[in-house]
PDB file of N, CA and C in Angstrom:
ATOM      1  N   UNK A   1       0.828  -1.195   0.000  1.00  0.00           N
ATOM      2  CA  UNK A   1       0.000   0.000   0.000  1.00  0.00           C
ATOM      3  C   UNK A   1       0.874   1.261   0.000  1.00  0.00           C
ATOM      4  N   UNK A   2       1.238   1.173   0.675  1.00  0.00           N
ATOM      5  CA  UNK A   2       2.586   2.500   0.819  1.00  0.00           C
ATOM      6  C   UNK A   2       3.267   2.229  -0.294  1.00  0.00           C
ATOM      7  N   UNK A   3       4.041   1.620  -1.191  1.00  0.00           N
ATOM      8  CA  UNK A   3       4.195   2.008  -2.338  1.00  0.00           C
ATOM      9  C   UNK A   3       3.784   2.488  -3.615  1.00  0.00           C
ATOM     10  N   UNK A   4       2.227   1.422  -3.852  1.00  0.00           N
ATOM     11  CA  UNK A   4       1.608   2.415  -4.231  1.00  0.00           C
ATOM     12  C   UNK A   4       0.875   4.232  -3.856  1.00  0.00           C
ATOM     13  N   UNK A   5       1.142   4.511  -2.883  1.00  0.00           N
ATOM     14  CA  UNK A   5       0.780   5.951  -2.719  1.00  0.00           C
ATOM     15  C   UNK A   5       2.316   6.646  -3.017  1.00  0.00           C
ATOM     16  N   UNK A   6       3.137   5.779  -2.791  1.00  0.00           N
ATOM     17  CA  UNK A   6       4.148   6.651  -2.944  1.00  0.00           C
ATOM     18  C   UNK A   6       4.408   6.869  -4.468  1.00  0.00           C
ATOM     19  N   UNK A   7       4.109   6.270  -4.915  1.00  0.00           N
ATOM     20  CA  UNK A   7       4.074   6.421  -6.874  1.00  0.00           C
ATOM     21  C   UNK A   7       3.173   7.266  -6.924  1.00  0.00           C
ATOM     22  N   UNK A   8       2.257   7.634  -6.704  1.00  0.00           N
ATOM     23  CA  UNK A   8       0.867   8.360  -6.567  1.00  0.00           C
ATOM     24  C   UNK A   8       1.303   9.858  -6.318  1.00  0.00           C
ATOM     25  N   UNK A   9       1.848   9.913  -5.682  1.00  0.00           N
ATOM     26  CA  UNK A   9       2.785  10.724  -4.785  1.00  0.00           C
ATOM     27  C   UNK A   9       3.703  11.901  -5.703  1.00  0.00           C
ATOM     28  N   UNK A  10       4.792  10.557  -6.431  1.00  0.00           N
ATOM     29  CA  UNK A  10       6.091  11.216  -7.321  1.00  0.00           C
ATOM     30  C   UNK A  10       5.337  11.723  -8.737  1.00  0.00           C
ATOM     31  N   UNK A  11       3.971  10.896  -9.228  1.00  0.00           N
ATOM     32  CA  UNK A  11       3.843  11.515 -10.324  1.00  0.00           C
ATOM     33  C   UNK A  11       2.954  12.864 -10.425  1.00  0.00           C
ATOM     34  N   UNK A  12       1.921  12.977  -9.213  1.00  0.00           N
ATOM     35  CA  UNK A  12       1.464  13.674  -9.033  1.00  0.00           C
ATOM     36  C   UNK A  12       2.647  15.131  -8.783  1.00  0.00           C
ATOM     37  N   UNK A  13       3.638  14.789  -8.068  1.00  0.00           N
ATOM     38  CA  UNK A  13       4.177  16.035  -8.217  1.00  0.00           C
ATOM     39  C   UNK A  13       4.728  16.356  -9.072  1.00  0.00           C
ATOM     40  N   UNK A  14       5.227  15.586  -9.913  1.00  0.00           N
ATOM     41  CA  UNK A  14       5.348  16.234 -11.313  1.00  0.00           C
ATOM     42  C   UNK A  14       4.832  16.688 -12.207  1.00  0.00           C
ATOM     43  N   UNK A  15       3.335  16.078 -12.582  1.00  0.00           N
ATOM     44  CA  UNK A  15       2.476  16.934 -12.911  1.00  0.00           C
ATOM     45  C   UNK A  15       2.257  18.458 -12.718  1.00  0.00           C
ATOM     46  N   UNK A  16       2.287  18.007 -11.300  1.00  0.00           N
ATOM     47  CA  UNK A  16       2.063  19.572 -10.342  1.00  0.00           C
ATOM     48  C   UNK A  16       3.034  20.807 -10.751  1.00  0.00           C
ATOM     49  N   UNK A  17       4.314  20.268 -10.684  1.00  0.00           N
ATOM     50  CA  UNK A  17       5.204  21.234 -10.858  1.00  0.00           C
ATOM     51  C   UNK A  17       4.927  21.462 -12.832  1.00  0.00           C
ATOM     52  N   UNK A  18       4.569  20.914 -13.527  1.00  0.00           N
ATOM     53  CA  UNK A  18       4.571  20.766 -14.960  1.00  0.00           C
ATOM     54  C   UNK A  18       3.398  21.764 -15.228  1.00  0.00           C
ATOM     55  N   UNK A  19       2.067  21.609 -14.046  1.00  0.00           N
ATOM     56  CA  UNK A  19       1.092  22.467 -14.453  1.00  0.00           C
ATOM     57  C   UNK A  19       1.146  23.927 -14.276  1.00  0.00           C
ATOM     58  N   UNK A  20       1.748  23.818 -12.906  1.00  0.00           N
ATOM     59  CA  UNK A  20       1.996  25.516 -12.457  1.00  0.00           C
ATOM     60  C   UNK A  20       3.111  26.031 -13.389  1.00  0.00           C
ATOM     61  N   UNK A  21       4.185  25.825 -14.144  1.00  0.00           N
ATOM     62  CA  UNK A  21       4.690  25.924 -14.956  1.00  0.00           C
ATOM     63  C   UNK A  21       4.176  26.509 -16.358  1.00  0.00           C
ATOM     64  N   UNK A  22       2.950  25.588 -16.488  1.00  0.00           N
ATOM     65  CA  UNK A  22       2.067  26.171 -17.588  1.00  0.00           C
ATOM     66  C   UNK A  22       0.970  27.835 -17.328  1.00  0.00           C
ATOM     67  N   UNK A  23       1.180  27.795 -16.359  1.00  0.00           N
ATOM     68  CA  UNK A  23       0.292  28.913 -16.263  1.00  0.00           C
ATOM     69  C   UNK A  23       0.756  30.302 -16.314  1.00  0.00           C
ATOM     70  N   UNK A  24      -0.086  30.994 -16.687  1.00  0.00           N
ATOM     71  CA  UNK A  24       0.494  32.322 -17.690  1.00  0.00           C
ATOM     72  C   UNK A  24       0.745  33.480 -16.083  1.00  0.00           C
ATOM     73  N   UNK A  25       1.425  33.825 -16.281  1.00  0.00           N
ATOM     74  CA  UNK A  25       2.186  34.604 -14.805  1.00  0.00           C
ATOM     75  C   UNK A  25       2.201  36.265 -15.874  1.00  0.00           C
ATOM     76  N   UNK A  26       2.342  37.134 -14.597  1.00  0.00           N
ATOM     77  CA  UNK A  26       2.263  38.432 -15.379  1.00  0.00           C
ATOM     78  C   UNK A  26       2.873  39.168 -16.265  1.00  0.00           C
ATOM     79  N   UNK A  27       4.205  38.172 -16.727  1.00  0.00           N
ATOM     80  CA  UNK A  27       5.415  38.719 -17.945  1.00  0.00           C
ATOM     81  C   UNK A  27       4.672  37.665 -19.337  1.00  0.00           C
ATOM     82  N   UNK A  28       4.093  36.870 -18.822  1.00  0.00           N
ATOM     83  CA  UNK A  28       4.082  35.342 -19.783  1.00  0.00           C
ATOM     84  C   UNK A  28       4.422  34.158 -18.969  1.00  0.00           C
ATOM     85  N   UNK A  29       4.643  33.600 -19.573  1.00  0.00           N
ATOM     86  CA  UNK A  29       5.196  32.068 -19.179  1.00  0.00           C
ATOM     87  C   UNK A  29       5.426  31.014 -20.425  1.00  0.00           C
ATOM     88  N   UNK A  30       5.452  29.747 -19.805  1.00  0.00           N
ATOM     89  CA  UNK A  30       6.046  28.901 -20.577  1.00  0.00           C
ATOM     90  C   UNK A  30       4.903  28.378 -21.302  1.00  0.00           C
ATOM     91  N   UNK A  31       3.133  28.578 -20.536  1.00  0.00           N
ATOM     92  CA  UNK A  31       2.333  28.568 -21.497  1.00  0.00           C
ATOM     93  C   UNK A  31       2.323  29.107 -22.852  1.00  0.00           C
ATOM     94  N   UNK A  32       3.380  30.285 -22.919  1.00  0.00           N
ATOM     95  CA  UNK A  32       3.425  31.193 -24.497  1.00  0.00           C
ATOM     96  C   UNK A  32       4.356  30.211 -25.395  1.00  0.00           C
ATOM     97  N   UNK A  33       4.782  29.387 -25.059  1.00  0.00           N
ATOM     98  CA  UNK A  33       5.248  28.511 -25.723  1.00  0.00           C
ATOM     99  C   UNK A  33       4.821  27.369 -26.231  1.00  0.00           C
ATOM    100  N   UNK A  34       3.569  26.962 -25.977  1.00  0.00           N
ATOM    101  CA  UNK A  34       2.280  26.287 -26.432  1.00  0.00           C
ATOM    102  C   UNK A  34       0.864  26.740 -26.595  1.00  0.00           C
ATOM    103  N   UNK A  35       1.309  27.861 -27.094  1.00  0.00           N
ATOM    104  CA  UNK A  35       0.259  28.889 -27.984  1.00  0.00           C
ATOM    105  C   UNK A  35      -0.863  29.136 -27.022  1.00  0.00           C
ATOM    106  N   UNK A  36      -0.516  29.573 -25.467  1.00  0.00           N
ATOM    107  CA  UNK A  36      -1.158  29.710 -24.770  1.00  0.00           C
ATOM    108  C   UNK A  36      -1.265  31.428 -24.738  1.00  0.00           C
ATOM    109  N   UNK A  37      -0.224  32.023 -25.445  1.00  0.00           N
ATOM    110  CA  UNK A  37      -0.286  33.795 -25.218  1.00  0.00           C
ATOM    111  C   UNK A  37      -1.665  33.675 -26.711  1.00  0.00           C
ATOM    112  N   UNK A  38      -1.547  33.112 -27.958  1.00  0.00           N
ATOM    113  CA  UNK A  38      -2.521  33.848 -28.396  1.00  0.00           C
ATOM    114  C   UNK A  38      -3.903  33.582 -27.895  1.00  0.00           C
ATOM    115  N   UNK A  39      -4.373  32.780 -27.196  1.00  0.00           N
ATOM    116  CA  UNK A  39      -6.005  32.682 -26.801  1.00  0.00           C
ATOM    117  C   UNK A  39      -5.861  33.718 -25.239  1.00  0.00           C
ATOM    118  N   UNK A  40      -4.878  34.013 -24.528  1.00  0.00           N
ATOM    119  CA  UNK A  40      -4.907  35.046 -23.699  1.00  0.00           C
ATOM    120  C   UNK A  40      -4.708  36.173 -24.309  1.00  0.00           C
ATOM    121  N   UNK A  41      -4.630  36.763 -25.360  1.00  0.00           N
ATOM    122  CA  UNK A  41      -4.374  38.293 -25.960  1.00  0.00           C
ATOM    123  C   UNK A  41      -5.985  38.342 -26.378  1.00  0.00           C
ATOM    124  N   UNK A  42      -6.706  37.532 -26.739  1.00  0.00           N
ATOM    125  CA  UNK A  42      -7.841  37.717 -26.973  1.00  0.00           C
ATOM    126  C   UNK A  42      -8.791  37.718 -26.409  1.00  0.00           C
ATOM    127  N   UNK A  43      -9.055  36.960 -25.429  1.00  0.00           N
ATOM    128  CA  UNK A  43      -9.563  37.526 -24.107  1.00  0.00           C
ATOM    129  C   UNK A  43      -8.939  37.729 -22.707  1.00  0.00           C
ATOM    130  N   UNK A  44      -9.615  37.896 -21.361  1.00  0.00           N
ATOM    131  CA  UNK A  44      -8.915  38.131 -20.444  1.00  0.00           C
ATOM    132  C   UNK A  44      -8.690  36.717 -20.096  1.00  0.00           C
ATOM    133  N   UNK A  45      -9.790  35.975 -19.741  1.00  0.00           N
ATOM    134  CA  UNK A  45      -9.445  34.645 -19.152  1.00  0.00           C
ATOM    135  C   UNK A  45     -10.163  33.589 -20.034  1.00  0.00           C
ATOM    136  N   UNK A  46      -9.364  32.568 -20.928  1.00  0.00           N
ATOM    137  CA  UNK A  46     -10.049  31.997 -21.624  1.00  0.00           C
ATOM    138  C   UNK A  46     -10.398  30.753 -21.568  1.00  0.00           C
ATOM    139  N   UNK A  47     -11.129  29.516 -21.944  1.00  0.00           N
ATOM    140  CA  UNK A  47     -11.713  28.890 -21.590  1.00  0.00           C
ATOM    141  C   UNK A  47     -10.164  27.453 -21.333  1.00  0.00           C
ATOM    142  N   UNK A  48      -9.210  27.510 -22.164  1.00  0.00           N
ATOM    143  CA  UNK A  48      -8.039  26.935 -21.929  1.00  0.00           C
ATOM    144  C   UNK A  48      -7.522  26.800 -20.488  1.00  0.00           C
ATOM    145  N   UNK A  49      -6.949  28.435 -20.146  1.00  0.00           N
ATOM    146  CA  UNK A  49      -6.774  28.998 -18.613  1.00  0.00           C
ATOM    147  C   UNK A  49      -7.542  28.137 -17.337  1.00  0.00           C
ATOM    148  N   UNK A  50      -8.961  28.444 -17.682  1.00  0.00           N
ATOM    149  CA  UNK A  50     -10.408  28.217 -16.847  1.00  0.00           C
ATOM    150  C   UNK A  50      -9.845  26.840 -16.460  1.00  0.00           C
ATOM    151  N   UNK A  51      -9.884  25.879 -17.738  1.00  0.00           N
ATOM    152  CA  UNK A  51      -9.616  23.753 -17.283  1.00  0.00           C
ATOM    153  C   UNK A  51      -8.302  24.356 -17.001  1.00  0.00           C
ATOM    154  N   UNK A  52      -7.301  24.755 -17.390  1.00  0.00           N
ATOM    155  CA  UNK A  52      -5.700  24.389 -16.575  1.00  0.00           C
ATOM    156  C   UNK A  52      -6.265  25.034 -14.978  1.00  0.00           C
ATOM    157  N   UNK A  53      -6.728  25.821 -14.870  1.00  0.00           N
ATOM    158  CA  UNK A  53      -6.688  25.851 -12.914  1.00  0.00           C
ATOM    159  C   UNK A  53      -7.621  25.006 -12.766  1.00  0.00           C
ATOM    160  N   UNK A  54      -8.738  24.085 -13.231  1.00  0.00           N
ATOM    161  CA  UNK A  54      -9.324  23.133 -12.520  1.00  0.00           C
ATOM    162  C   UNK A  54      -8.142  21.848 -12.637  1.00  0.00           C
ATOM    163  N   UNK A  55      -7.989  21.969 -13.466  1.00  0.00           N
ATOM    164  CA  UNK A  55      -6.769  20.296 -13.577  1.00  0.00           C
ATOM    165  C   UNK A  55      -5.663  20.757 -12.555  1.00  0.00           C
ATOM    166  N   UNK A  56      -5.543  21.802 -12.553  1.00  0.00           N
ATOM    167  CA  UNK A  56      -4.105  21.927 -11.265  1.00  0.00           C
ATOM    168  C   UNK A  56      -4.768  21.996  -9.723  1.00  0.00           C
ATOM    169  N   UNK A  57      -6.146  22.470  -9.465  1.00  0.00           N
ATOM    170  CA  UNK A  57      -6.162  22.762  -8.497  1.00  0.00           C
ATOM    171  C   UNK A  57      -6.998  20.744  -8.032  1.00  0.00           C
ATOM    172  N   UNK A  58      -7.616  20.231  -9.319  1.00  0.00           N
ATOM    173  CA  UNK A  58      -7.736  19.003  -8.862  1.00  0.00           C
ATOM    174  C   UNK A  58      -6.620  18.077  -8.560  1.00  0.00           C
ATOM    175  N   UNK A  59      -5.405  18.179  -9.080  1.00  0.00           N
ATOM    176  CA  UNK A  59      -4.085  17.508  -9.158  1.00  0.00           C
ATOM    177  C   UNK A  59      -3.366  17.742  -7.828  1.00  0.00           C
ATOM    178  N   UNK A  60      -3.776  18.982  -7.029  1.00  0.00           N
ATOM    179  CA  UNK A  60      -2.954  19.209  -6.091  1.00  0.00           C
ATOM    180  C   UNK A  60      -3.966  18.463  -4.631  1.00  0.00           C
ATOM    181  N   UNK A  61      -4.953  18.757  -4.583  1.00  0.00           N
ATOM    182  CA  UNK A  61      -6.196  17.826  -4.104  1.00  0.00           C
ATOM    183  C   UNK A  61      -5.682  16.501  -4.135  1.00  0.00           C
ATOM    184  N   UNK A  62      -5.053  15.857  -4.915  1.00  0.00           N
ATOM    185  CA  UNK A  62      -5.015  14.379  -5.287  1.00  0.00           C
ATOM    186  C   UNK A  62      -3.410  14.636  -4.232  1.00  0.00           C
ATOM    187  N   UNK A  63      -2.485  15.777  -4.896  1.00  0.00           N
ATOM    188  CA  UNK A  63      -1.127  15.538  -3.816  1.00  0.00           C
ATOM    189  C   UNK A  63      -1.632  15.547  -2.507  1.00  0.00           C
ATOM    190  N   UNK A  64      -1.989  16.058  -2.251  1.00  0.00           N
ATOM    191  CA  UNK A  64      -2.413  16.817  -0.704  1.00  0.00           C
ATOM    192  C   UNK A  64      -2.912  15.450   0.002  1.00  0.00           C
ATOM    193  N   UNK A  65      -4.155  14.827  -0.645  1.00  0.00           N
ATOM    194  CA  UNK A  65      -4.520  13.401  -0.180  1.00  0.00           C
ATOM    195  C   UNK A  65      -3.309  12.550   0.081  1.00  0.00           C
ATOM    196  N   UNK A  66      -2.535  12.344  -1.136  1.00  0.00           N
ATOM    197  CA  UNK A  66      -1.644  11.096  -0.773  1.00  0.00           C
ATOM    198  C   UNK A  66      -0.821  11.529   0.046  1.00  0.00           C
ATOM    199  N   UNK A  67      -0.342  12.911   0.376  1.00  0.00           N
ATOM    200  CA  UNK A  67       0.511  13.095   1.518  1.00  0.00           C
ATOM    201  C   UNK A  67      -0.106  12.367   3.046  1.00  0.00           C
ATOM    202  N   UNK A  68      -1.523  12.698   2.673  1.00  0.00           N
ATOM    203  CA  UNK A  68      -2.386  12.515   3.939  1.00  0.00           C
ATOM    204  C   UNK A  68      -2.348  10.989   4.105  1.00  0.00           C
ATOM    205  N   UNK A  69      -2.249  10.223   3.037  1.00  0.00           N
ATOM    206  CA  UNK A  69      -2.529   8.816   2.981  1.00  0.00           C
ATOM    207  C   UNK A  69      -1.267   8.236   3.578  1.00  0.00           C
ATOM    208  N   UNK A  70      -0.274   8.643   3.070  1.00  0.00           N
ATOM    209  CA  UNK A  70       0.909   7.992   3.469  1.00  0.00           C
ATOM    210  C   UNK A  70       1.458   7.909   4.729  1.00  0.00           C
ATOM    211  N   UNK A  71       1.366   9.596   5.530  1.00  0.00           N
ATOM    212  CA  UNK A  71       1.507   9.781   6.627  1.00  0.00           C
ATOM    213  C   UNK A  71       0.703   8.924   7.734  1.00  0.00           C
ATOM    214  N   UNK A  72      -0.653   8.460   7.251  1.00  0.00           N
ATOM    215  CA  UNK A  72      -1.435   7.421   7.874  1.00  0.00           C
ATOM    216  C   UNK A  72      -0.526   6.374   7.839  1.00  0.00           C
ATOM    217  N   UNK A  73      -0.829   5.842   6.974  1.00  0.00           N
ATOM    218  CA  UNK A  73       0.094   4.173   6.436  1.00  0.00           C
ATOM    219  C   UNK A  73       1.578   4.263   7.499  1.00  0.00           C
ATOM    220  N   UNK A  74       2.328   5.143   6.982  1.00  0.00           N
ATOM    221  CA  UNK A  74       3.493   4.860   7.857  1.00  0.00           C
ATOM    222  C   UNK A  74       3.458   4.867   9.362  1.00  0.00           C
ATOM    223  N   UNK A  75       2.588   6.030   9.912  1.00  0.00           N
ATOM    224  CA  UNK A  75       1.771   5.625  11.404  1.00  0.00           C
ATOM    225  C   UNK A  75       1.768   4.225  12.026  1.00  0.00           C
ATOM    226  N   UNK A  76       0.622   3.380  10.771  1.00  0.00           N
ATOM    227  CA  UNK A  76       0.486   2.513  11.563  1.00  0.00           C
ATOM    228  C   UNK A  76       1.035   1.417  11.501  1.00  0.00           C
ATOM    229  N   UNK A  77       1.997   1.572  10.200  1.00  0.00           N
ATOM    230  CA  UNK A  77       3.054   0.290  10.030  1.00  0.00           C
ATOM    231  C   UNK A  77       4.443   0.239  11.335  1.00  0.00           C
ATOM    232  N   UNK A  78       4.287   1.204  11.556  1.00  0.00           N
ATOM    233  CA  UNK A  78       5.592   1.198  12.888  1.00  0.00           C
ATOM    234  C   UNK A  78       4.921   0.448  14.077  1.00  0.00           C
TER     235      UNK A  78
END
């Protein structure tokens, strides 16, 4: 069990760090490099933007759990 959360764990944070990465910050970002500046020049917040903060803020939900999960597990394996 604890290994699987701990995989759960490593990919989720990579994701994590991969998504916040994508998101357009107030100079740009690395989203402008996957044609994320032209659907933000055209509107303020566009429907792209909108799913990347639900997929990041669900992805971090999912880290946050398995931190919670693991810290259980190892509890009660000692």
């Amino acid at each position: 069990m604890s290994l699987l959360i701990s995989i759960i764990l490593v990919v989720t944070s990579v994701v994590l760090v991969l998504l916040v990465l994508l998101h357009r910050g107030k100079g740009g970002g690395l989203s402008d490099l996957f044609g994320g500046g032209v659907s933000s020049t055209l509107s303020g917040s566009s429907v792209v933007e909108k799913n990347l903060d639900r997929i990041t803020i669900f992805t971090g939900i999912v880290w946050v759990a398995s931190i919670i999960a693991q810290g259980l597990v190892l509890k009660h394996h000692i």
